[in-house]
N, C-alpha and C. Protein backbone atom coordinates (compact mmCIF):
# COMPACT_ATOMS: atom_id res chain seq x y z
N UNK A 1 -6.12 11.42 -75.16
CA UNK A 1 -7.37 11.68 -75.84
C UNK A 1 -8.56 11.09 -75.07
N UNK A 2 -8.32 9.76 -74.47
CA UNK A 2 -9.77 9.49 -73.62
C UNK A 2 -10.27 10.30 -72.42
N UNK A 3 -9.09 11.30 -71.84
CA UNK A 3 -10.21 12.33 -70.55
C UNK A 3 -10.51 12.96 -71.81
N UNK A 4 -10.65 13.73 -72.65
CA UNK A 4 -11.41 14.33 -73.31
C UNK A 4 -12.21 13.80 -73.80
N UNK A 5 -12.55 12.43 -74.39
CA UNK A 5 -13.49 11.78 -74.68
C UNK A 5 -14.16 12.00 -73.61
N UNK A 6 -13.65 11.74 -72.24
CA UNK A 6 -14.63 11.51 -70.76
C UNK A 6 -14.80 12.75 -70.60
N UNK A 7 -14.52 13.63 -70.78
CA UNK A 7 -15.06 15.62 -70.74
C UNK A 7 -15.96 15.15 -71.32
N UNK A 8 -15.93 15.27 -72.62
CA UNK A 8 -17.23 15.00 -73.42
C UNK A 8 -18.25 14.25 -72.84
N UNK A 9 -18.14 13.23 -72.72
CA UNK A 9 -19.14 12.04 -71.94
C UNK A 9 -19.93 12.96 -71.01
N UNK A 10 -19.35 13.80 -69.93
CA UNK A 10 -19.99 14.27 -68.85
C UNK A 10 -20.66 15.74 -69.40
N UNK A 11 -19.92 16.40 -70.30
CA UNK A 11 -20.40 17.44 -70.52
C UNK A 11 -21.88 16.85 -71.13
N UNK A 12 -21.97 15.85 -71.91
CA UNK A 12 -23.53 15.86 -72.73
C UNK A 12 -23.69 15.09 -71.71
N UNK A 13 -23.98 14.55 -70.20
CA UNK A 13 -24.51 13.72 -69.48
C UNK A 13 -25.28 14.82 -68.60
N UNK A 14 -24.47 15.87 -68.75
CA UNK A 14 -24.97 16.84 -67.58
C UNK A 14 -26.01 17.98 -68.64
N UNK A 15 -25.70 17.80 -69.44
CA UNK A 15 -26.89 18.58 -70.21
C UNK A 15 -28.10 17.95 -70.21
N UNK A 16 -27.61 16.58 -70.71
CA UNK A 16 -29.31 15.68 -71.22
C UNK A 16 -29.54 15.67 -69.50
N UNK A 17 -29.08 15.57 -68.45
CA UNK A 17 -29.94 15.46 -67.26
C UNK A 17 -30.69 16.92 -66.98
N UNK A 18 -29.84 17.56 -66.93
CA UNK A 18 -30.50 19.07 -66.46
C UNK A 18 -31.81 19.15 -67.42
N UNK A 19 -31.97 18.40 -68.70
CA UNK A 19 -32.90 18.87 -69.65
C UNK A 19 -34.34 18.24 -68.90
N UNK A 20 -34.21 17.06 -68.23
CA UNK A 20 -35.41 16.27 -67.89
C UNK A 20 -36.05 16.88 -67.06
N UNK A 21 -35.97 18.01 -66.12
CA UNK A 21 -36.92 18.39 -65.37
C UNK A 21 -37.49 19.78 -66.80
N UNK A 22 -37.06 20.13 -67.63
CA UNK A 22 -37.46 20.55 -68.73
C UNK A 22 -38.55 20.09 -69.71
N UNK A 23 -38.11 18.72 -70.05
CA UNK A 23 -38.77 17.80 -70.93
C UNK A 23 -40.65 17.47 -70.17
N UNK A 24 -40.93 18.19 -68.94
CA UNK A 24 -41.87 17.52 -68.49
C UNK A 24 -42.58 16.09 -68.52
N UNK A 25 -41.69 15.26 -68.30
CA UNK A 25 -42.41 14.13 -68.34
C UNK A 25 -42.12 13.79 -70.20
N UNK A 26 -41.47 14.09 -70.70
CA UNK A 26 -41.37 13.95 -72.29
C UNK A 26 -42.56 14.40 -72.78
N UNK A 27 -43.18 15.55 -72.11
CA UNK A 27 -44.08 15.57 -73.21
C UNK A 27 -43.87 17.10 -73.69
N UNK A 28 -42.45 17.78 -73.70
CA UNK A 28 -41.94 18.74 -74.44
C UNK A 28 -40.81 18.39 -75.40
N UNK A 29 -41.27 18.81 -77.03
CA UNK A 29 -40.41 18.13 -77.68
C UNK A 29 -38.76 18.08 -77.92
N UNK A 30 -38.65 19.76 -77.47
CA UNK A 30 -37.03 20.10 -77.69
C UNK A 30 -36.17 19.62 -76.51
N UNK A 31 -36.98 19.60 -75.30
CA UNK A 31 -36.00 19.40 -74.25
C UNK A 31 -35.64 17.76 -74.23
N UNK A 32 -36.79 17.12 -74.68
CA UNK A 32 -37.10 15.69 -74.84
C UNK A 32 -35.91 15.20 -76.02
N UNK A 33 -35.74 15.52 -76.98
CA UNK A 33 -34.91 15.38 -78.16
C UNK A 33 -33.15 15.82 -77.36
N UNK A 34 -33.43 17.03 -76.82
CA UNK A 34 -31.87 17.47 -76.45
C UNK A 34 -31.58 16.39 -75.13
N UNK A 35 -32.01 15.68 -74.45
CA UNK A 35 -31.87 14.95 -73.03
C UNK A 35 -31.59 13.39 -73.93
N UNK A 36 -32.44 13.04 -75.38
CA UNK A 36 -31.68 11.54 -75.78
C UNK A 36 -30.74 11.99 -76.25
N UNK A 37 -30.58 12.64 -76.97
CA UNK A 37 -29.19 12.76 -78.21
C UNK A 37 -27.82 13.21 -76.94
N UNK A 38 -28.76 13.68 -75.79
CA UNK A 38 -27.33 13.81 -75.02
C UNK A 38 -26.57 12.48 -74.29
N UNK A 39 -27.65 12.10 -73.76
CA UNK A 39 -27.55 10.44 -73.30
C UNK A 39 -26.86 9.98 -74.19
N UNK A 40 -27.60 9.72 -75.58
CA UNK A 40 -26.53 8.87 -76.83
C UNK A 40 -24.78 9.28 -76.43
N UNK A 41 -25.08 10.98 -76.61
CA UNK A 41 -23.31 11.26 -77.11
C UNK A 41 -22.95 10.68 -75.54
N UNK A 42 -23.41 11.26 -74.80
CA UNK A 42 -22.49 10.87 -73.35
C UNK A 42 -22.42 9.50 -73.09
N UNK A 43 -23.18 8.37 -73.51
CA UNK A 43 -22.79 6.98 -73.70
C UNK A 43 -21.73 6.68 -74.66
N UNK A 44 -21.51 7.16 -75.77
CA UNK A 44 -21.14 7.11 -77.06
C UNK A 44 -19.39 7.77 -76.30
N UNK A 45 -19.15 8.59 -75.87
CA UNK A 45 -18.43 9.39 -75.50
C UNK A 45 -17.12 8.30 -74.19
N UNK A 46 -18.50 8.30 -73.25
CA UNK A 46 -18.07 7.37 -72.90
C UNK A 46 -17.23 5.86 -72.80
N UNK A 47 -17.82 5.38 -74.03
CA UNK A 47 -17.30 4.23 -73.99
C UNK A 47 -15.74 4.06 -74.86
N UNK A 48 -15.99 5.75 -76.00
CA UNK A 48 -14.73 6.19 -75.88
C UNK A 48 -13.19 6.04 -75.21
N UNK A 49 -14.07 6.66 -73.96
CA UNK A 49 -12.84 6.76 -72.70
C UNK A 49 -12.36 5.53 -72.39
N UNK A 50 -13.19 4.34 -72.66
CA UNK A 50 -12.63 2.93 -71.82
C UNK A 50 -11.38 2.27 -72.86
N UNK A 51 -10.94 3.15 -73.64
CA UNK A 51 -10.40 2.39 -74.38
C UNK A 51 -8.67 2.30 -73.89
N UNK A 52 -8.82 3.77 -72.48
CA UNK A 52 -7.28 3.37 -71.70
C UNK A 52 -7.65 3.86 -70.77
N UNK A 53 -8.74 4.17 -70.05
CA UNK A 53 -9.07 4.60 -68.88
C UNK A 53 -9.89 3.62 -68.25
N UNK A 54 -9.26 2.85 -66.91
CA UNK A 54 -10.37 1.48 -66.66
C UNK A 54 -11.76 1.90 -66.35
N UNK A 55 -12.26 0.90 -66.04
CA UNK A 55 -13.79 1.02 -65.88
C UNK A 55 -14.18 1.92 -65.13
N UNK A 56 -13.75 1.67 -63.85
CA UNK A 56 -14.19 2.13 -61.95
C UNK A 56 -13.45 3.26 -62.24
N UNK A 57 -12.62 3.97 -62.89
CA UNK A 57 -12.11 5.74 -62.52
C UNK A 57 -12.70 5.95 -63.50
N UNK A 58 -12.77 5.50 -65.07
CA UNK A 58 -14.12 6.41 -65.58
C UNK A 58 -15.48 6.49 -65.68
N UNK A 59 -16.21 5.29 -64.52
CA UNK A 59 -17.17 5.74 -64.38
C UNK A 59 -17.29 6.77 -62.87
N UNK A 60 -16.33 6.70 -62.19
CA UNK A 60 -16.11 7.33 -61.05
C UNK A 60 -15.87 8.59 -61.32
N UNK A 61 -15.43 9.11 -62.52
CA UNK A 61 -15.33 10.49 -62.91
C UNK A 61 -16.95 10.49 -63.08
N UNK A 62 -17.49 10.13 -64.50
CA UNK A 62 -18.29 10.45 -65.33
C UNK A 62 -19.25 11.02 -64.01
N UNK A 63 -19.85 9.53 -63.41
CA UNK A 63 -20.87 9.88 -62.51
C UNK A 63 -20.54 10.72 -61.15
N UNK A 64 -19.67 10.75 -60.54
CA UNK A 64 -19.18 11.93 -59.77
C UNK A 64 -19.46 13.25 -59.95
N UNK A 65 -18.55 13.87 -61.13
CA UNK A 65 -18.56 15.16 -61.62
C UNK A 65 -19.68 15.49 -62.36
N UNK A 66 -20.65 14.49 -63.01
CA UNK A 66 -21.73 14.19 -63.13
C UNK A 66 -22.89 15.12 -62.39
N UNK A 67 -22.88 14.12 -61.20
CA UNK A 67 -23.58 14.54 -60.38
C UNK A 67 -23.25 15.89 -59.47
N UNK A 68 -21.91 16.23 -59.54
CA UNK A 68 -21.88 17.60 -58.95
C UNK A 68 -22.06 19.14 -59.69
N UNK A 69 -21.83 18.50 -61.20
CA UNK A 69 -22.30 19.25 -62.21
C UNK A 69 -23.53 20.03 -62.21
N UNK A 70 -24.62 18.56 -61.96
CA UNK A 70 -25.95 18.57 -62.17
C UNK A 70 -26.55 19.29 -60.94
N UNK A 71 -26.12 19.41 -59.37
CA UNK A 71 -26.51 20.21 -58.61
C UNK A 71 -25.87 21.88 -58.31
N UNK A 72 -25.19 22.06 -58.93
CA UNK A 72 -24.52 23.26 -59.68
C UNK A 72 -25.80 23.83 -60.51
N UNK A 73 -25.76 23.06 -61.43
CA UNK A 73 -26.35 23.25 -62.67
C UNK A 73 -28.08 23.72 -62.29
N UNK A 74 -28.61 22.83 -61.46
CA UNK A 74 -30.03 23.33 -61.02
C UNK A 74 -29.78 23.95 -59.93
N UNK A 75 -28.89 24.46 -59.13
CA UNK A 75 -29.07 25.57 -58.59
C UNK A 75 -29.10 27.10 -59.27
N UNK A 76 -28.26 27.17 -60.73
CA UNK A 76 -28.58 27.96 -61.50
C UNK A 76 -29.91 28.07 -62.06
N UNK A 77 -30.21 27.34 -62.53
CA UNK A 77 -31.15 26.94 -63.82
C UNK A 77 -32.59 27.22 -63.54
N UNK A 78 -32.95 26.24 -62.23
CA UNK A 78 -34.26 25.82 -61.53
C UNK A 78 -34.33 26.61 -60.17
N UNK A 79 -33.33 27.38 -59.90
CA UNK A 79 -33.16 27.84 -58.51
C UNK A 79 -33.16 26.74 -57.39
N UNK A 80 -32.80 25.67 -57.44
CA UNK A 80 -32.63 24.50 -56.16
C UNK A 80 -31.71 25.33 -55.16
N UNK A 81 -32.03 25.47 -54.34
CA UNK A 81 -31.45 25.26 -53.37
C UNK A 81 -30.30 24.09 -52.75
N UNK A 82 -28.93 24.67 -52.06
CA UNK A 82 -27.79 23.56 -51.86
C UNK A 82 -27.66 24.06 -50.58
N UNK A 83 -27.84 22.80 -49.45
CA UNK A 83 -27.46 23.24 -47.97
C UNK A 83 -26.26 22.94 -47.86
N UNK A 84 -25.83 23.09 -46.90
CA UNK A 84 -24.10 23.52 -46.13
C UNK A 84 -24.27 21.29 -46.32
N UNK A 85 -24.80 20.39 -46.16
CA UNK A 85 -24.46 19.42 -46.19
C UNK A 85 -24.51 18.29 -47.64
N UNK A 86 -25.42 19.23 -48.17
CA UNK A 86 -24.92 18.94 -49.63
C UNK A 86 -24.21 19.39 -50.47
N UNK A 87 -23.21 20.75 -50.31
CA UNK A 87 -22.17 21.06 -51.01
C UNK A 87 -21.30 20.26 -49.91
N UNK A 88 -21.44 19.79 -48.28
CA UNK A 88 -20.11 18.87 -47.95
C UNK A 88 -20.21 17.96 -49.04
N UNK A 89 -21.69 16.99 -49.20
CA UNK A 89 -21.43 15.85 -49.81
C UNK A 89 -20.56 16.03 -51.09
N UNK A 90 -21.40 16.81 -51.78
CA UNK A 90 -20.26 17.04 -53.82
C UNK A 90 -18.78 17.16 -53.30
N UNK A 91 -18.44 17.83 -52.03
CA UNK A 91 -16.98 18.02 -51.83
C UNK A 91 -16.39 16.87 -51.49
N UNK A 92 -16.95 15.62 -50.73
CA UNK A 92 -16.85 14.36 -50.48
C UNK A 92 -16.59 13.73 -51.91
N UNK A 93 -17.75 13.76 -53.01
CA UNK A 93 -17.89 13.07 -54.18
C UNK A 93 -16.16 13.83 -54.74
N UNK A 94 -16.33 14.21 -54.71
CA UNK A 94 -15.34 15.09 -55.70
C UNK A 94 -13.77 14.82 -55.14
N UNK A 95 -13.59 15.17 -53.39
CA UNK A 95 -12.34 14.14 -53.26
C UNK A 95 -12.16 12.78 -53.37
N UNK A 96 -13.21 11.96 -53.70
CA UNK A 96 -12.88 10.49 -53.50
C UNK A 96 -12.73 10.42 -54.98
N UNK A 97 -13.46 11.08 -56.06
CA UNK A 97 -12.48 10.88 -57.51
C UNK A 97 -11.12 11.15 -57.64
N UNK A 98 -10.75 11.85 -56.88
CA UNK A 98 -9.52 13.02 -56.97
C UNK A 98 -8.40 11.42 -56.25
N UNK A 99 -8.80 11.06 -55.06
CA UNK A 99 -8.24 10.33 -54.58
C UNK A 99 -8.17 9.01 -55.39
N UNK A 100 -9.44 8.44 -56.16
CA UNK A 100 -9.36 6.84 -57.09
C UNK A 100 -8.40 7.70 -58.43
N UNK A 101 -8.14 8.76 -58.98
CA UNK A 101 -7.30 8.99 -60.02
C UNK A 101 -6.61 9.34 -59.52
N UNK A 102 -5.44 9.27 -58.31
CA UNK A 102 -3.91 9.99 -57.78
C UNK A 102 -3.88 8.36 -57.39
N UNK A 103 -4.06 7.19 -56.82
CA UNK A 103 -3.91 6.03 -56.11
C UNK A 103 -4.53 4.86 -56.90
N UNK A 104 -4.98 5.35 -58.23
CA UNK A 104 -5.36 4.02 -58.70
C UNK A 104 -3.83 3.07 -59.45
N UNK A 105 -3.72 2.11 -59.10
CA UNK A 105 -2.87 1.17 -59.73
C UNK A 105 -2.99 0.94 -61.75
N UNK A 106 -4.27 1.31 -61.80
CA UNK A 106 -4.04 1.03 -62.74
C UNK A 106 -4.30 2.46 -64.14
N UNK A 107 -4.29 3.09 -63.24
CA UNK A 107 -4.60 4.80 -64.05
C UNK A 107 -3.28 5.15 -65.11
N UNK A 108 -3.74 5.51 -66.06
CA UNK A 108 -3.02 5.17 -67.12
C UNK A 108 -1.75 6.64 -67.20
């Protein structure tokens, strides 16, 4: 049950982030409201997960997939642009989680 807690965690981490270039500066109210309540659940969610998943692989998921989410996500969204060395990097981010959850000693 805690990677799904940690799904959760990242799924509302990657929403409330994508929302902030939305929220302008907080001074739009819906995107502003949907970016805390996501923070909350994805903290909330989070701390979930620690209850058999150690610290360093679930924050190594959260913020990893996190962050590869989130440049996914505004390349849809915002049209960002992703060069050939920042989809290497997410592919970097993304094997070194892959590698701390297959080799961690203490992964449950």
């Amino acid at each position: 049950m805690s990677y799904v807690f940690l799904f959760l965690a990242i799924v509302f981490e990657v929403i409330a982030t994508l929302n902030l270039k939305a929220s302008n500066q907080f001074t739009k109210i819906v995107p502003t409201l949907i970016l805390t309540v996501g923070y909350i659940s994805s903290f909330y969610f989070l701390t979930l997960s620690l209850k058999t998943i150690p610290i360093g692989i679930s924050y190594a998921i959260w913020s990893g997939l996190g962050t590869v989410l989130v440049a996914i996500g505004a390349y849809f969204i915002y049209k960002q642009s992703l060069s050939f060395w920042e989809i290497a990097g997410m592919a970097l981010v993304v094997a070194g989680v892959v590698l701390m959850n297959l080799f961690s000693k203490e992964n449950p």
